[in-house]
Protein backbone atom coordinates (compact mmCIF):
# COMPACT_ATOMS: atom_id res chain seq x y z
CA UNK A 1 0.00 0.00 0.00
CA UNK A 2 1.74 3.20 -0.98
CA UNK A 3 1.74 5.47 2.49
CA UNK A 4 1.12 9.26 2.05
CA UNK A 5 2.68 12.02 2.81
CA UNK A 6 1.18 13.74 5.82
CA UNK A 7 -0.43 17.28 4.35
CA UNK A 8 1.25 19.88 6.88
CA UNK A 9 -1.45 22.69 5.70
CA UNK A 10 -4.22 20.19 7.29
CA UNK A 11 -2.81 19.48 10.44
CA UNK A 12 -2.11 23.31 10.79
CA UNK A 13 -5.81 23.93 10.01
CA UNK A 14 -7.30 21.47 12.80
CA UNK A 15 -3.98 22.55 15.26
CA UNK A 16 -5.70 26.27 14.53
CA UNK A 17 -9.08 24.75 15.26
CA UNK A 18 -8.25 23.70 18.62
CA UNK A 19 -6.72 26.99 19.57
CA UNK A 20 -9.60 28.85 18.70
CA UNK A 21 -11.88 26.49 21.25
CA UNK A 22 -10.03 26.85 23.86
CA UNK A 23 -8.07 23.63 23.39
CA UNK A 24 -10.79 22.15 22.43
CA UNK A 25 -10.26 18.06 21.24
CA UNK A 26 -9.69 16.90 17.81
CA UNK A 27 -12.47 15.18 16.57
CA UNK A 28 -12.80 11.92 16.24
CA UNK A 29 -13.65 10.35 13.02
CA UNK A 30 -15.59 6.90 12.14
CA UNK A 31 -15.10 5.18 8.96
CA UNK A 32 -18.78 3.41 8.24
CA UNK A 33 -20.28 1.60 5.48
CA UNK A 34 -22.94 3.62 2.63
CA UNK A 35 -26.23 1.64 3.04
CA UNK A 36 -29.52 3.49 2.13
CA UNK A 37 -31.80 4.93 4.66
CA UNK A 38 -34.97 3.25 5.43
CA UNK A 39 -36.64 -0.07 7.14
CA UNK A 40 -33.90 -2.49 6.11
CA UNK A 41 -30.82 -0.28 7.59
CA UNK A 42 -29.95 -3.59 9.58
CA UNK A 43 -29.96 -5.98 7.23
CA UNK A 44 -28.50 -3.91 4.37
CA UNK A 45 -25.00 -2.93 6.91
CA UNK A 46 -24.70 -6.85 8.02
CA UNK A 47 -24.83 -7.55 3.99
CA UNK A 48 -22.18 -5.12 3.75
CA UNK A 49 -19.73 -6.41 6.68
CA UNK A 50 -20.75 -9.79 4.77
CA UNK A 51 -17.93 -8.93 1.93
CA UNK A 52 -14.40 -8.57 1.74
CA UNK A 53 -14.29 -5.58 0.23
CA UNK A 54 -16.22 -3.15 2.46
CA UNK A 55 -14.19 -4.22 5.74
CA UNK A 56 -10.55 -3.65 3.81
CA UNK A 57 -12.21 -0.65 2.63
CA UNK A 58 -12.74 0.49 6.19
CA UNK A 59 -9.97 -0.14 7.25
CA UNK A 60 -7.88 1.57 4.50
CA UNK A 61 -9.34 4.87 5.01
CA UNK A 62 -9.29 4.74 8.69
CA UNK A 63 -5.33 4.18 8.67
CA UNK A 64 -5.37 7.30 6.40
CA UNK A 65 -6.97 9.30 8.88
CA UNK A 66 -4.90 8.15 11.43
CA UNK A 67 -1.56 8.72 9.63
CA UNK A 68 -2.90 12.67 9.88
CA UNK A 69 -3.21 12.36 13.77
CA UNK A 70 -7.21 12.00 13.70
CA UNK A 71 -8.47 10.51 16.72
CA UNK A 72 -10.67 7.25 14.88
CA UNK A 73 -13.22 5.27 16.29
CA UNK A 74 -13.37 1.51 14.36
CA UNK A 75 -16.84 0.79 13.39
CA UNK A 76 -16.09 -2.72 13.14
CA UNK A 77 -15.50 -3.09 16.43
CA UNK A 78 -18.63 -1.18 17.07
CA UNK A 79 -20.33 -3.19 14.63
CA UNK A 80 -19.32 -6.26 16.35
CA UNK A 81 -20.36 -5.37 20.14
CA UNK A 82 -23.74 -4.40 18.91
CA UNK A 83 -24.21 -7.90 17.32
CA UNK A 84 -23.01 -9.22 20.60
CA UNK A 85 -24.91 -7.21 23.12
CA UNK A 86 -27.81 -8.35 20.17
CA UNK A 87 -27.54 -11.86 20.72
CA UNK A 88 -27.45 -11.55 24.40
CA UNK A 89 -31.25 -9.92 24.41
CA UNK A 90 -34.49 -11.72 23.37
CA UNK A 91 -34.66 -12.46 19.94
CA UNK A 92 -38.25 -10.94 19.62
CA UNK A 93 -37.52 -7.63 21.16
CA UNK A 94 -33.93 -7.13 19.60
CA UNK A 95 -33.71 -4.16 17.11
CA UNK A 96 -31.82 -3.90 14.01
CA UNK A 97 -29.52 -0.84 14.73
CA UNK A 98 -29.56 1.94 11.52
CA UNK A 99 -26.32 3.30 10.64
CA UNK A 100 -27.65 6.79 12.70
CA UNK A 101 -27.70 4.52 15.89
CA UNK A 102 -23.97 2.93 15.18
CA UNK A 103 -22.47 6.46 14.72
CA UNK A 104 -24.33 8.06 17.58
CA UNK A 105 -23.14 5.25 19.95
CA UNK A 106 -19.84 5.84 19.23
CA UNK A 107 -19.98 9.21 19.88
CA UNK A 108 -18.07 10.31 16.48
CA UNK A 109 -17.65 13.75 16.04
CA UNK A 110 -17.13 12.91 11.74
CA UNK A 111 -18.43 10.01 10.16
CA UNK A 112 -17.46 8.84 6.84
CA UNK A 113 -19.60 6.63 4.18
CA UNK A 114 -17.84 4.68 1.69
CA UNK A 115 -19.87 2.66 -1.04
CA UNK A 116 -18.29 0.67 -3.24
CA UNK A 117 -19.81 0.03 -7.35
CA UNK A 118 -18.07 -2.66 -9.32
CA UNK A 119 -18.49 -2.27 -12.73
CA UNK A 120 -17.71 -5.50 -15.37
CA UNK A 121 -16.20 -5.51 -18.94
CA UNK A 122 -15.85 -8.40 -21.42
CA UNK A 123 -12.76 -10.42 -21.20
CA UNK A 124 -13.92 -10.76 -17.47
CA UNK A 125 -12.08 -7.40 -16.53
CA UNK A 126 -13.64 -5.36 -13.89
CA UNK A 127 -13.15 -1.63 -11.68
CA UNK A 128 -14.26 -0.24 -9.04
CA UNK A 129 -15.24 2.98 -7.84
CA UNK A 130 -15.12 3.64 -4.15
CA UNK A 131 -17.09 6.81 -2.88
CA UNK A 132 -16.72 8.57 0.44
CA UNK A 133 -18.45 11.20 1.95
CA UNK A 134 -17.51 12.69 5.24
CA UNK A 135 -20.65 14.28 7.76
CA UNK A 136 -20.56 16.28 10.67
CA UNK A 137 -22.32 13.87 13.27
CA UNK A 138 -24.79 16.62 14.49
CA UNK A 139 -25.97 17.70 11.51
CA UNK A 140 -25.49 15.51 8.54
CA UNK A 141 -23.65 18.62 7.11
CA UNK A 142 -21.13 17.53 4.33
CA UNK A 143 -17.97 17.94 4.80
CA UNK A 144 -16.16 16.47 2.08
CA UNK A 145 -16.52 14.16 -0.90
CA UNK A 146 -14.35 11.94 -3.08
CA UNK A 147 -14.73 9.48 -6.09
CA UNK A 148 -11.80 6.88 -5.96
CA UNK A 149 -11.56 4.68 -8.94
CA UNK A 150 -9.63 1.67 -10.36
CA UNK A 151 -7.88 0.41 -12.86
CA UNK A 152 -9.43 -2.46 -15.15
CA UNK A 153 -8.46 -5.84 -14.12
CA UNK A 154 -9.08 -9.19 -13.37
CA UNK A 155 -9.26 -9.25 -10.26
CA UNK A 156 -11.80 -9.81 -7.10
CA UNK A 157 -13.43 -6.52 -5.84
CA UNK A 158 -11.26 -6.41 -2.93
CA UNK A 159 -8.38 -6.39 -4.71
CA UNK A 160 -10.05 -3.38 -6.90
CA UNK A 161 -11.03 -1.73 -3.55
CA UNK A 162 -7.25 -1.65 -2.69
CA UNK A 163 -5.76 -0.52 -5.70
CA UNK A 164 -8.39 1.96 -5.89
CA UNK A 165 -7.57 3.41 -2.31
CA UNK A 166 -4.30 3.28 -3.01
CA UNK A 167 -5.01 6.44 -5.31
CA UNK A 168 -6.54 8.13 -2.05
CA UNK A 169 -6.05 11.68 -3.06
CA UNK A 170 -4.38 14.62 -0.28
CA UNK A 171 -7.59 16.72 -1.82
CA UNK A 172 -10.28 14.83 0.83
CA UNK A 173 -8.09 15.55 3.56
CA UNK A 174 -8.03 19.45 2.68
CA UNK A 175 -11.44 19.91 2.32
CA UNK A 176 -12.51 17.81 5.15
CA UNK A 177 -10.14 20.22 7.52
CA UNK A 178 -11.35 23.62 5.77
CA UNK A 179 -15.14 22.91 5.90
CA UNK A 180 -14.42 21.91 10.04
CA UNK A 181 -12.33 24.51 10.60
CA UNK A 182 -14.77 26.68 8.90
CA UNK A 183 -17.91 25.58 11.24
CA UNK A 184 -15.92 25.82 14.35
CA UNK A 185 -14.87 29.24 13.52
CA UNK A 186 -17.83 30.37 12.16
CA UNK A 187 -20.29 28.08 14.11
CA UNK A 188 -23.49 25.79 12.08
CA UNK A 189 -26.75 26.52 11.38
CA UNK A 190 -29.86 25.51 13.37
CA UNK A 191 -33.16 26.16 12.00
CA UNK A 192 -36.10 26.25 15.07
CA UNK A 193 -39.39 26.54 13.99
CA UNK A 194 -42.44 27.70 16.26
CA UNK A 195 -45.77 27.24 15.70
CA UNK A 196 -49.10 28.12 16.98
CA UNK A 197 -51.81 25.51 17.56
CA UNK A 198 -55.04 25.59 16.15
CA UNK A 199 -56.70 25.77 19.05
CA UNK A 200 -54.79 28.76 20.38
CA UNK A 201 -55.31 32.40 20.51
CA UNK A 202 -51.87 33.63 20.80
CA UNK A 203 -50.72 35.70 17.60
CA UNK A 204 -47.00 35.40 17.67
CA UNK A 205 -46.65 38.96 15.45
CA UNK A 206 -49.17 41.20 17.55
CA UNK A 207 -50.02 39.58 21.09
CA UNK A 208 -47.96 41.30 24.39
CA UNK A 209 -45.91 39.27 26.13
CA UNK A 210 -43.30 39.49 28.50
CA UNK A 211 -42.73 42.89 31.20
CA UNK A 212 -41.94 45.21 28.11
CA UNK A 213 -44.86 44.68 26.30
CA UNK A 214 -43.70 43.24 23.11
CA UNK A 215 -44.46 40.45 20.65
CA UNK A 216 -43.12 37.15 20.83
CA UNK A 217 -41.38 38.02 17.53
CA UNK A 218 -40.00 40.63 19.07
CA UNK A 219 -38.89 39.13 22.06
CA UNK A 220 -37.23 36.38 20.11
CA UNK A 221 -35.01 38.74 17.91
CA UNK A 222 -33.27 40.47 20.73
CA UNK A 223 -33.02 36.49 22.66
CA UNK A 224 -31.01 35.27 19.33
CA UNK A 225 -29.23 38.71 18.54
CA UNK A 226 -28.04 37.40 22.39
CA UNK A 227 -27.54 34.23 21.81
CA UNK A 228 -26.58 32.88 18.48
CA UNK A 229 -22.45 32.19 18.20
CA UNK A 230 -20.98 35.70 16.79
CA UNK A 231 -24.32 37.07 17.17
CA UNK A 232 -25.20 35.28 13.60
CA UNK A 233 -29.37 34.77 13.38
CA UNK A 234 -32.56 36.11 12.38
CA UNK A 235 -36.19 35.51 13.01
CA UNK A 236 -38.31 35.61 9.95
CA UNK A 237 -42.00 34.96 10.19
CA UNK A 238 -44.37 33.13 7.65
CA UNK A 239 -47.77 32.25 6.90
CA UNK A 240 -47.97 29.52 10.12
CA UNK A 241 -45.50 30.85 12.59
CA UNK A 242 -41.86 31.77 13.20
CA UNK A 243 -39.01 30.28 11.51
CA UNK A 244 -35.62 30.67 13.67
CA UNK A 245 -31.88 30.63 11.83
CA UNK A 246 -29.00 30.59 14.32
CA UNK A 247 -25.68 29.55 14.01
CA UNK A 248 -24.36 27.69 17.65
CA UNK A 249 -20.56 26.66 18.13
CA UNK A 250 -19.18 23.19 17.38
CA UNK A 251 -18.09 23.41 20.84
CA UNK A 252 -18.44 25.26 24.17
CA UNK A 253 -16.58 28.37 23.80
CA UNK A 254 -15.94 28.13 27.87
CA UNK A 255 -15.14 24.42 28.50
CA UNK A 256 -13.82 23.47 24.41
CA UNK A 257 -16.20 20.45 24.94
CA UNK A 258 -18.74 19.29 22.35
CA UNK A 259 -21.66 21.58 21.87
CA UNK A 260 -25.00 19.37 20.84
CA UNK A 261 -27.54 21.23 18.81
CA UNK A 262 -30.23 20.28 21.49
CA UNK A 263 -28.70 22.93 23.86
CA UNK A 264 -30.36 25.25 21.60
CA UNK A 265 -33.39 23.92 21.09
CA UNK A 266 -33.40 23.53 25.04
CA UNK A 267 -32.58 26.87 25.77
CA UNK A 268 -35.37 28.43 23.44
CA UNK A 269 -38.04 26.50 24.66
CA UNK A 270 -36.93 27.57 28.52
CA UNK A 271 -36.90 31.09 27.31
CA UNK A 272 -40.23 31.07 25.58
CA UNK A 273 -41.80 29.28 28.64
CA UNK A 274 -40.37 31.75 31.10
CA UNK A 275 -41.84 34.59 28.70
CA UNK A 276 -45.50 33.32 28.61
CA UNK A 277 -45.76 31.91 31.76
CA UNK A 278 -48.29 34.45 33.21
CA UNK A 279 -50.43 33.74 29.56
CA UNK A 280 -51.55 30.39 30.42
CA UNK A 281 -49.58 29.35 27.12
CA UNK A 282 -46.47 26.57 27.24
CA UNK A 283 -44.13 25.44 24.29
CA UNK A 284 -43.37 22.00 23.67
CA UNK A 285 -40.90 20.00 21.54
CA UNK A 286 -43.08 18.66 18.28
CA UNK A 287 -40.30 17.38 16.27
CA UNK A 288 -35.90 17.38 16.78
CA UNK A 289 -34.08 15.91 13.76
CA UNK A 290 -30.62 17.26 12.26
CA UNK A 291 -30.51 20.95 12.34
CA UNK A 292 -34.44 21.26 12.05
CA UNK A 293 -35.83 22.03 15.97
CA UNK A 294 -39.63 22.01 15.59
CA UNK A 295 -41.79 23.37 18.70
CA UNK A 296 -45.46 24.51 19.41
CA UNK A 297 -47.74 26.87 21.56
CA UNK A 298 -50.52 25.44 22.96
């Protein structure tokens, strides 16, 4: 396997990262299969860890990342202690874990998906093209992409899947550590949407609230001028309620540890509650998925 050079420009990038949260971690990076969302997660990632080629895959790319000093979490081994801890429950109430569950388990900060397409030619010759993607765990922002493909041979598919990594390009690894050391610096974007039930009287443009007197809408624009990272947000309204963009830190700007999206979401609805609680009105969580925070006033 030809070895790499290590790219000093990335490792100043995520060095410069750290510094600017405080000394904040490195973040750690898991290396899992592609398999396409839905009911058949399960069945579709043991398939995968089924062939030779996905595992070596894995593998490959992880020793990249750790030749660049990237803290890596091995999904295989993750893989492997779910299907233990799996066998150990009842067969009727064990779960089929998605690929969502495996990479929030292991805490990953990045996850990568590789998927790997063989194409055939006559003469019995055959490539393959291995694609990665890399995802901030939070979010399911993209990082980084790459298209990795082989030579024609005969040859199995994990031989293909090695020559084909062996091509791994310096490129990933520099857009992977701009597009991180981008969103630390400049922080990602939640959306949080609030709505108004039917059944509720509460206009979210015109009603008082609060000791000064003013809207909710109003309210809210001064509590994310306050509160989003580098003051970056704005309240917008629409036909059915409010619609919330705010950008929060990768991590604490006080401790450097992990910041989860939730906080936000968590700290709005506290706010909100606080501010109507002599209304009779209280905000509850309807929906939490990626950077979409849903909530409603009832």
């Amino acid at each position: 396997m030809k070895r790499l050079i290590i790219s000093l420009c990335v490792l100043a990038a995520w060095s410069l990262a750290a510094q600017n949260t405080f000394q904040a971690r490195q973040p750690n990076v898991i290396v899992v299969p592609y398999v396409a969302p839905g009911d058949n997660e399960g069945e579709a990632i043991r398939a995968a860890m089924s062939e030779d080629a996905i595992p070596l895959a894995l593998s490959m790319i992880k020793e990249q990342f750790n030749l660049r000093k990237f803290p890596t979490i091995d999904f295989q081994t993750e893989y492997q202690r779910v299907q233990n801890r799996a066998l150990t429950a009842s067969a009727a109430n064990a779960k089929s874990s998605t690929l969502q569950a495996y990479v929030d388990g292991a805490r990953a900060d990045i996850y990568v998906t590789v998927r790997i397409d063989q194409e055939e030619f006559a003469g019995g010759a055959a490539s393959v093209t291995v694609l990665m993607e890399a995802k901030e765990r939070e979010t399911g922002f993209s990082l980084a992409n790459a298209s990795l493909v082989s030579d024609r041979f005969k040859a199995s598919k994990k031989e293909l899947t090695q020559y084909a990594l062996e091509g791994i390009q310096e490129n990933f690894f520099n857009q992977l550590g701009q597009a991180f050391n981008n969103m630390v610096t400049n922080g990602r974007e939640v959306n949080i949407v609030l709505n108004v039930d039917a059944n509720c009287d509460l206009d979210l443009m015109g009603t008082a609230v609060g000791s000064e007197g003013l809207s909710v809408e109003e309210n809210l624009t001064e509590w994310v001028a306050e509160n989003a990272f580098k003051g970056n947000g704005e309240v917008r309204a629409s036909d059915t309620g409010l619609n919330v963009y705010m950008r929060v830190p990768v991590y604490d700007p006080e401790t450097g540890r992990p910041y989860p999206i939730s906080r936000a979401g968590t700290a709005f609805m506290r706010y909100l509650n606080k501010l109507l609680e002599t209304t009779g009105y209280k905000v509850t969580r309807k929906l939490s998925s990626g950077q979409l925070m849903e909530y409603i006033v009832n």
